[in-house]
PDB file of N, CA and C in Angstrom:
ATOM      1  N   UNK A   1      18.745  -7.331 -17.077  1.00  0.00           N
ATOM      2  CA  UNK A   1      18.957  -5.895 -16.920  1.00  0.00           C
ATOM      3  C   UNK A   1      20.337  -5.613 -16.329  1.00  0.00           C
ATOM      4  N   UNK A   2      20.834  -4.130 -16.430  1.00  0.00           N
ATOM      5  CA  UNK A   2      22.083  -4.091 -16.102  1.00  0.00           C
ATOM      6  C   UNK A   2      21.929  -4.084 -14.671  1.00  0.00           C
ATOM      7  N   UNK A   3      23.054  -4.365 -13.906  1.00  0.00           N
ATOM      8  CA  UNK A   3      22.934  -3.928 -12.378  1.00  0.00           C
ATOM      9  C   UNK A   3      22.764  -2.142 -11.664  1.00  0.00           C
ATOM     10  N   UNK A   4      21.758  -2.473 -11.074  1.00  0.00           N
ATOM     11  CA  UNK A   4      21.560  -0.959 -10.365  1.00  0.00           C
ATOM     12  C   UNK A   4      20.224  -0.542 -10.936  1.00  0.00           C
ATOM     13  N   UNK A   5      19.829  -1.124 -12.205  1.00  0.00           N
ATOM     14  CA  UNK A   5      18.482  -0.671 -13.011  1.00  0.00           C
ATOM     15  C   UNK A   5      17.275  -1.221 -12.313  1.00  0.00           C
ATOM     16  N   UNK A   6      16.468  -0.623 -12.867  1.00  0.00           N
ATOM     17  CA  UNK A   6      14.776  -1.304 -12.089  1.00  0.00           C
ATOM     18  C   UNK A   6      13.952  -1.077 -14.071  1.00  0.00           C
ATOM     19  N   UNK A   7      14.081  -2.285 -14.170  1.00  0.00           N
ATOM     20  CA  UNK A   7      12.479  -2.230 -14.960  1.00  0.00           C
ATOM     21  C   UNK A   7      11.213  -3.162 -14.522  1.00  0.00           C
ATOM     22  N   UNK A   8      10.563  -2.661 -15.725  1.00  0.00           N
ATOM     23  CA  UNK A   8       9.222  -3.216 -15.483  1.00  0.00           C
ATOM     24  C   UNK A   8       8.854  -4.502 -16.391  1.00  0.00           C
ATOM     25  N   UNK A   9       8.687  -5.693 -16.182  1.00  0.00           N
ATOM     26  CA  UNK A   9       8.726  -7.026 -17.180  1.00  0.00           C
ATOM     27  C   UNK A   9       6.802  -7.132 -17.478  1.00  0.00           C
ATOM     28  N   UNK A  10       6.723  -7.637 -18.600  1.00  0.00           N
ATOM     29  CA  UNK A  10       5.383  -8.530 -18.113  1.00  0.00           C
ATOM     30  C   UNK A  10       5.256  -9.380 -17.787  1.00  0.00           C
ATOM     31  N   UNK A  11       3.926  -9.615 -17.270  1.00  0.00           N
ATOM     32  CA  UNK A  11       3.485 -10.599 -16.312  1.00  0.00           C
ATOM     33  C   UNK A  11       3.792 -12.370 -16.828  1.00  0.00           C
ATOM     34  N   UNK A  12       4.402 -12.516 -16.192  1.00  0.00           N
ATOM     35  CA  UNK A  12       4.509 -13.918 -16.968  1.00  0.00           C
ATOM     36  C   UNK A  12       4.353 -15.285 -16.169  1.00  0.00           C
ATOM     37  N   UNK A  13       3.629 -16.199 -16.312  1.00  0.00           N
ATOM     38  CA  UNK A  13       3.249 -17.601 -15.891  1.00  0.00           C
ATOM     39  C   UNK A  13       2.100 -17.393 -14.975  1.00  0.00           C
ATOM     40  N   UNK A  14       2.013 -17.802 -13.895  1.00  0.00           N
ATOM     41  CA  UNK A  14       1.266 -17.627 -12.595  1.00  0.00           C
ATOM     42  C   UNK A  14       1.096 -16.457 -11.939  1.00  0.00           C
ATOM     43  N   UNK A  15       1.747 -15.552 -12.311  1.00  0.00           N
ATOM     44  CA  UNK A  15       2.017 -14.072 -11.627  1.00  0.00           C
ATOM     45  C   UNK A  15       0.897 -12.912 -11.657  1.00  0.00           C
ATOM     46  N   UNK A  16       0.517 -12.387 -10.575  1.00  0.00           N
ATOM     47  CA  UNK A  16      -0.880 -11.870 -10.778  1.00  0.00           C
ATOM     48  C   UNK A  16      -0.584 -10.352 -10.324  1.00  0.00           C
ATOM     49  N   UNK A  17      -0.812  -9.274 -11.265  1.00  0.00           N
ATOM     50  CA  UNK A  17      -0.866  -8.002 -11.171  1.00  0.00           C
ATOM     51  C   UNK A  17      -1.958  -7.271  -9.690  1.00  0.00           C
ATOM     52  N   UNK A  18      -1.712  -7.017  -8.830  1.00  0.00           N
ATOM     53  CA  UNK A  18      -2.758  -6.548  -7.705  1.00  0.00           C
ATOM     54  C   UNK A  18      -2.119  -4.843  -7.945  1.00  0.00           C
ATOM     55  N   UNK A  19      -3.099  -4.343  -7.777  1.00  0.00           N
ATOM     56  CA  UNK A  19      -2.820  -2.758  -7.345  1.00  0.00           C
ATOM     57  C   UNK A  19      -3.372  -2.663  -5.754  1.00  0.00           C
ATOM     58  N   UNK A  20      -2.530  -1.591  -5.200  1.00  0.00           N
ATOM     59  CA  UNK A  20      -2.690  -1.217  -3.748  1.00  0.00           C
ATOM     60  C   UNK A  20      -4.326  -1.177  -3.723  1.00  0.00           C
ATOM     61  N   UNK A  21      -4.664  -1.511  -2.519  1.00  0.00           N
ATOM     62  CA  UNK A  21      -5.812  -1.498  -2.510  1.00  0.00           C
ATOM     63  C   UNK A  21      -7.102  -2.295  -2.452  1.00  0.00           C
ATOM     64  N   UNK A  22      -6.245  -3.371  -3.694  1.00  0.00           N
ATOM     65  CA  UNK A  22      -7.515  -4.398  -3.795  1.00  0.00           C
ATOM     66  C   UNK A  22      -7.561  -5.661  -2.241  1.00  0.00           C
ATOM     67  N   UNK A  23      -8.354  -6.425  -2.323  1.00  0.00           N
ATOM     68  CA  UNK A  23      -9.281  -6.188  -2.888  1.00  0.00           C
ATOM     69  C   UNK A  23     -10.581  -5.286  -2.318  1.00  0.00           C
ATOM     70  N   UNK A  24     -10.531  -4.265  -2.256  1.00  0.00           N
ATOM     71  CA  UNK A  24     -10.814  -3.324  -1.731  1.00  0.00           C
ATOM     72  C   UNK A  24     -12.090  -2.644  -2.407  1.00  0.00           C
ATOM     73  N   UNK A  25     -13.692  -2.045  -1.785  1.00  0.00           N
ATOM     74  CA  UNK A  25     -14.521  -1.542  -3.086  1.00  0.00           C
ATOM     75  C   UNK A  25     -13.641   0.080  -3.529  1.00  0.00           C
ATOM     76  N   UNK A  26     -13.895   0.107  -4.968  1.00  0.00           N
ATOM     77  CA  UNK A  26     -12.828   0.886  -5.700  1.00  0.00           C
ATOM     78  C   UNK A  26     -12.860   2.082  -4.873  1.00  0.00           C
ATOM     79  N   UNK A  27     -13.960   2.533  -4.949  1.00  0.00           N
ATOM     80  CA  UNK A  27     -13.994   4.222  -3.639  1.00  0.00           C
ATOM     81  C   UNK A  27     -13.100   4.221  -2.898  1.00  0.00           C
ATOM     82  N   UNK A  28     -12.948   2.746  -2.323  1.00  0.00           N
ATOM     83  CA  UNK A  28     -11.629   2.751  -1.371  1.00  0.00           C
ATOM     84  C   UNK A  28     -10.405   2.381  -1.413  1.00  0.00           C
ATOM     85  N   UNK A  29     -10.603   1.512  -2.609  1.00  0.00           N
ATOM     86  CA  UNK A  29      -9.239   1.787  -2.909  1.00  0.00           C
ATOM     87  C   UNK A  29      -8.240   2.536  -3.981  1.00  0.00           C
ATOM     88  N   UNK A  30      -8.976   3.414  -4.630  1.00  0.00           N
ATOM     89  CA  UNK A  30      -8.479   4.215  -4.815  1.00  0.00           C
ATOM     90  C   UNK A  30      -7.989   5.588  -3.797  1.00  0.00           C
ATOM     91  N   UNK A  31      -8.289   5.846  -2.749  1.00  0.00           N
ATOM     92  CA  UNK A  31      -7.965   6.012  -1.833  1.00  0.00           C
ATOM     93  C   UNK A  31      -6.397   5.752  -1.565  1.00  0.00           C
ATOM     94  N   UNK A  32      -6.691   4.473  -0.719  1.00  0.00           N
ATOM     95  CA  UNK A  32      -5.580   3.894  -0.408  1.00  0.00           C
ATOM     96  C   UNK A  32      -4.432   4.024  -1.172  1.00  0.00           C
ATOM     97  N   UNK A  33      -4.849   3.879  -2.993  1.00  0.00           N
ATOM     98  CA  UNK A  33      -3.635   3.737  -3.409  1.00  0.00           C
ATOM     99  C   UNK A  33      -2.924   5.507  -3.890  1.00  0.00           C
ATOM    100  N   UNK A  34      -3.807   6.232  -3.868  1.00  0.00           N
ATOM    101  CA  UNK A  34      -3.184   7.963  -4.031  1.00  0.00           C
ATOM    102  C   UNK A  34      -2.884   8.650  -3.112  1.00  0.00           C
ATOM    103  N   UNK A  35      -3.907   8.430  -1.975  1.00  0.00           N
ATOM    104  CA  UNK A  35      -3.089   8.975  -0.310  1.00  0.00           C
ATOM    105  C   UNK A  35      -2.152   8.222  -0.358  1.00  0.00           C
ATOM    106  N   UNK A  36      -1.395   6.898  -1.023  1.00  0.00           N
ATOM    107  CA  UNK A  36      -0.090   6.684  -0.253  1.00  0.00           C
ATOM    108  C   UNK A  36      -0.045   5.698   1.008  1.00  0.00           C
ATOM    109  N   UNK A  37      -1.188   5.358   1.655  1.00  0.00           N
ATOM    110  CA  UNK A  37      -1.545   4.807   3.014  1.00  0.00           C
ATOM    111  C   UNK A  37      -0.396   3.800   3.098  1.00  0.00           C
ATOM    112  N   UNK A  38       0.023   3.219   2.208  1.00  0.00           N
ATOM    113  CA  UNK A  38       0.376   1.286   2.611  1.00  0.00           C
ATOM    114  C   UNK A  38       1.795   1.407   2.184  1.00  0.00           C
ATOM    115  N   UNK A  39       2.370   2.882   1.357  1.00  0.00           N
ATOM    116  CA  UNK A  39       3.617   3.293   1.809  1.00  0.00           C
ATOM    117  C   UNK A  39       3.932   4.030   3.229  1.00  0.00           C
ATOM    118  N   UNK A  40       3.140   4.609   3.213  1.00  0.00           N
ATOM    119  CA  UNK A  40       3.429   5.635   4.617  1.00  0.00           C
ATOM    120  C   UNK A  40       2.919   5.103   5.682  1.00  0.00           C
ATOM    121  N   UNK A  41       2.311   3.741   6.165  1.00  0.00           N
ATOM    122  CA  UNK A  41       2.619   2.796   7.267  1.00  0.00           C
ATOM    123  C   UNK A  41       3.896   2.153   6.913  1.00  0.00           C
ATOM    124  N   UNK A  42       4.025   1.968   5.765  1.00  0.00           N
ATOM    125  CA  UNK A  42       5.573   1.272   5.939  1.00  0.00           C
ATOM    126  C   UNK A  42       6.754   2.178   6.686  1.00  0.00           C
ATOM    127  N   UNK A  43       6.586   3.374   5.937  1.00  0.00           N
ATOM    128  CA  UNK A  43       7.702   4.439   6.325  1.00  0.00           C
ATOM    129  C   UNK A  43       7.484   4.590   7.734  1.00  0.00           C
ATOM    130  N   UNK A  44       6.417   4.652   8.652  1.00  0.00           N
ATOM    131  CA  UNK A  44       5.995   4.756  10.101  1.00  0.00           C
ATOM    132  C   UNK A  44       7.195   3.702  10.868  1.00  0.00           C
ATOM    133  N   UNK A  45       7.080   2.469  10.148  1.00  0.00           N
ATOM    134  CA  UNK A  45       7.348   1.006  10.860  1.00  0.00           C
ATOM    135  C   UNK A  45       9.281   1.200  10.418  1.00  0.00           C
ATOM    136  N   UNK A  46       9.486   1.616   9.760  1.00  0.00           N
ATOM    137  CA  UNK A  46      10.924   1.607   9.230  1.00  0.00           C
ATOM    138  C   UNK A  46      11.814   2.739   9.899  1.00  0.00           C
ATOM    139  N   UNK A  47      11.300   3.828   9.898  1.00  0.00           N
ATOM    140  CA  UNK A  47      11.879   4.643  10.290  1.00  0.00           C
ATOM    141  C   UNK A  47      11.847   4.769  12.109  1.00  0.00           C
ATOM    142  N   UNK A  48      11.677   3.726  12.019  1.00  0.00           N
ATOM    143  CA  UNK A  48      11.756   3.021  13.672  1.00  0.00           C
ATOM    144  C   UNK A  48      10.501   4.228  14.484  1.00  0.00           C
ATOM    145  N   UNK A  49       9.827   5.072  14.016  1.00  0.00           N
ATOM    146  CA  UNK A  49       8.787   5.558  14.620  1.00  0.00           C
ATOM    147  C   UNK A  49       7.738   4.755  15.445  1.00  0.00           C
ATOM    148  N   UNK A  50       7.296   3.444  14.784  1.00  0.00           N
ATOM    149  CA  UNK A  50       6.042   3.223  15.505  1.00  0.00           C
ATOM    150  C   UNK A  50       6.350   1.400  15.152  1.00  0.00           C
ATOM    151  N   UNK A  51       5.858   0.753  15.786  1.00  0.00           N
ATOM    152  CA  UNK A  51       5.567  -0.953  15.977  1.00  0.00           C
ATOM    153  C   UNK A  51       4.551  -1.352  14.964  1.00  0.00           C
ATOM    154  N   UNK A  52       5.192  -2.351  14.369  1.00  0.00           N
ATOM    155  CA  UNK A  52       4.290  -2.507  13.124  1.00  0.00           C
ATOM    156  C   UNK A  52       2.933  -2.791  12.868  1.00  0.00           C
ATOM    157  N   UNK A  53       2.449  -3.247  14.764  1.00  0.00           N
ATOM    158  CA  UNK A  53       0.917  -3.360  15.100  1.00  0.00           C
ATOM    159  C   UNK A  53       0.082  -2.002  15.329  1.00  0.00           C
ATOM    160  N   UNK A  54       1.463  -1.090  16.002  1.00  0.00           N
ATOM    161  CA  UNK A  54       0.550   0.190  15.614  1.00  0.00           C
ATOM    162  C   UNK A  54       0.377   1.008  14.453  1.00  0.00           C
ATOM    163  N   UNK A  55       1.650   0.594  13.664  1.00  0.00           N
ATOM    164  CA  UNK A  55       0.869   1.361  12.028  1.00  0.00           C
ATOM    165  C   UNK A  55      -0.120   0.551  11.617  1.00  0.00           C
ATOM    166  N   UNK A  56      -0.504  -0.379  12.095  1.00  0.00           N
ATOM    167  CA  UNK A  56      -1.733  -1.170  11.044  1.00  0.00           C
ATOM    168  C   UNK A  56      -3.336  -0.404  12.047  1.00  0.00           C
ATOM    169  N   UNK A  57      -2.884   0.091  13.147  1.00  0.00           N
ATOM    170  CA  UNK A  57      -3.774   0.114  13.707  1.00  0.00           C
ATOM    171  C   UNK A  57      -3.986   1.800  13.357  1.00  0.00           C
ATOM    172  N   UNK A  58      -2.615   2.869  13.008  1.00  0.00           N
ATOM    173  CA  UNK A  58      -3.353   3.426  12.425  1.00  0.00           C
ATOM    174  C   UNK A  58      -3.756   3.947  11.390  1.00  0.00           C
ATOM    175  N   UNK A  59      -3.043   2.681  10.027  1.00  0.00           N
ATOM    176  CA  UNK A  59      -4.117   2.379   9.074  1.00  0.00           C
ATOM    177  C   UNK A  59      -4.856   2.475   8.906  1.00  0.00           C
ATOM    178  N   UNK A  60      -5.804   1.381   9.900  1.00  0.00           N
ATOM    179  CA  UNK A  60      -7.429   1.375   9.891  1.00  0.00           C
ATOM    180  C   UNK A  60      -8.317   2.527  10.285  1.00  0.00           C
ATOM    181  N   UNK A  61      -7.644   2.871  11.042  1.00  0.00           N
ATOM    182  CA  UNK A  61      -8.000   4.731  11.067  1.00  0.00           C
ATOM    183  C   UNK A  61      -8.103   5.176  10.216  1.00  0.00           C
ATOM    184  N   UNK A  62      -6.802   5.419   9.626  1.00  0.00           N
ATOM    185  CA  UNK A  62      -7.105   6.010   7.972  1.00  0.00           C
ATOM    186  C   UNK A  62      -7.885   5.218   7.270  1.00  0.00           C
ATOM    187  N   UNK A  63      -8.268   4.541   7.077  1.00  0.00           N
ATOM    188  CA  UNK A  63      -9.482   3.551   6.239  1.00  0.00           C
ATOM    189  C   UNK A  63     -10.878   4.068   6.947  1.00  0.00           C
ATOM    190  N   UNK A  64     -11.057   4.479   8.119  1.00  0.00           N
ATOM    191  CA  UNK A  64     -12.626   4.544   8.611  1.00  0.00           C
ATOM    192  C   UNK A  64     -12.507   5.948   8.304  1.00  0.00           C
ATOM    193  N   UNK A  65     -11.298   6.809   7.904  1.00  0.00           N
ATOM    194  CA  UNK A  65     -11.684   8.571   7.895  1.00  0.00           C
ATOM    195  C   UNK A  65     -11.840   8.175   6.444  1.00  0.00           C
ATOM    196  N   UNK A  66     -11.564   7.550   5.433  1.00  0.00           N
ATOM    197  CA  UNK A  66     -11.646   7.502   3.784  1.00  0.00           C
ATOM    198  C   UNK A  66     -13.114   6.847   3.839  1.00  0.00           C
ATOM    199  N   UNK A  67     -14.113   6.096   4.963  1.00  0.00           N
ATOM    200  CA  UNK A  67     -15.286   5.362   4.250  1.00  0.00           C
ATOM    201  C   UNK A  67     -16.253   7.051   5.143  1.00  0.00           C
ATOM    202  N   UNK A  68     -15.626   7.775   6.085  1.00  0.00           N
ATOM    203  CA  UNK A  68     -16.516   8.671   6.205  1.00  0.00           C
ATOM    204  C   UNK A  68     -16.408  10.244   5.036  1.00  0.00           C
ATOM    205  N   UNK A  69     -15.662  10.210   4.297  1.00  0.00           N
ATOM    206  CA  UNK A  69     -15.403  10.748   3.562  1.00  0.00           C
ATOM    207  C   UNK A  69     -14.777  12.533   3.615  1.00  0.00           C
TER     208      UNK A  69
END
């Protein structure tokens, strides 16, 4: 590809396709992957806001408000 581009290749040899979420039961992770959760702990931890033990911690928060629905 040229430099600066982003594509998308297929999967090739050993390489295994995961979507956000797995392995996760689908209720939940579909969730995870349309709220955005596992970008927006990243963005928490990057944007020097929060310690990367506390975005996971409040991740799981957001994971127990998605299994109470």
């Amino acid at each position: 590809p040229p430099p600066g581009g982003q594509y998308n290749y297929p999967v090739r040899g050993d390489e295994k396709l995961i979507v956000a979420g797995w392995p996760a039961k689908q209720e939940y992770g579909v969730q995870i992957y349309y709220k955005w959760l596992l970008p927006t702990m990243v963005g928490k931890v990057t944007s020097g806001g929060m310690a990367p033990k506390d975005a996971m911690k409040w991740a799981a928060k957001e994971l127990e408000g998605y299994k109470r629905g």
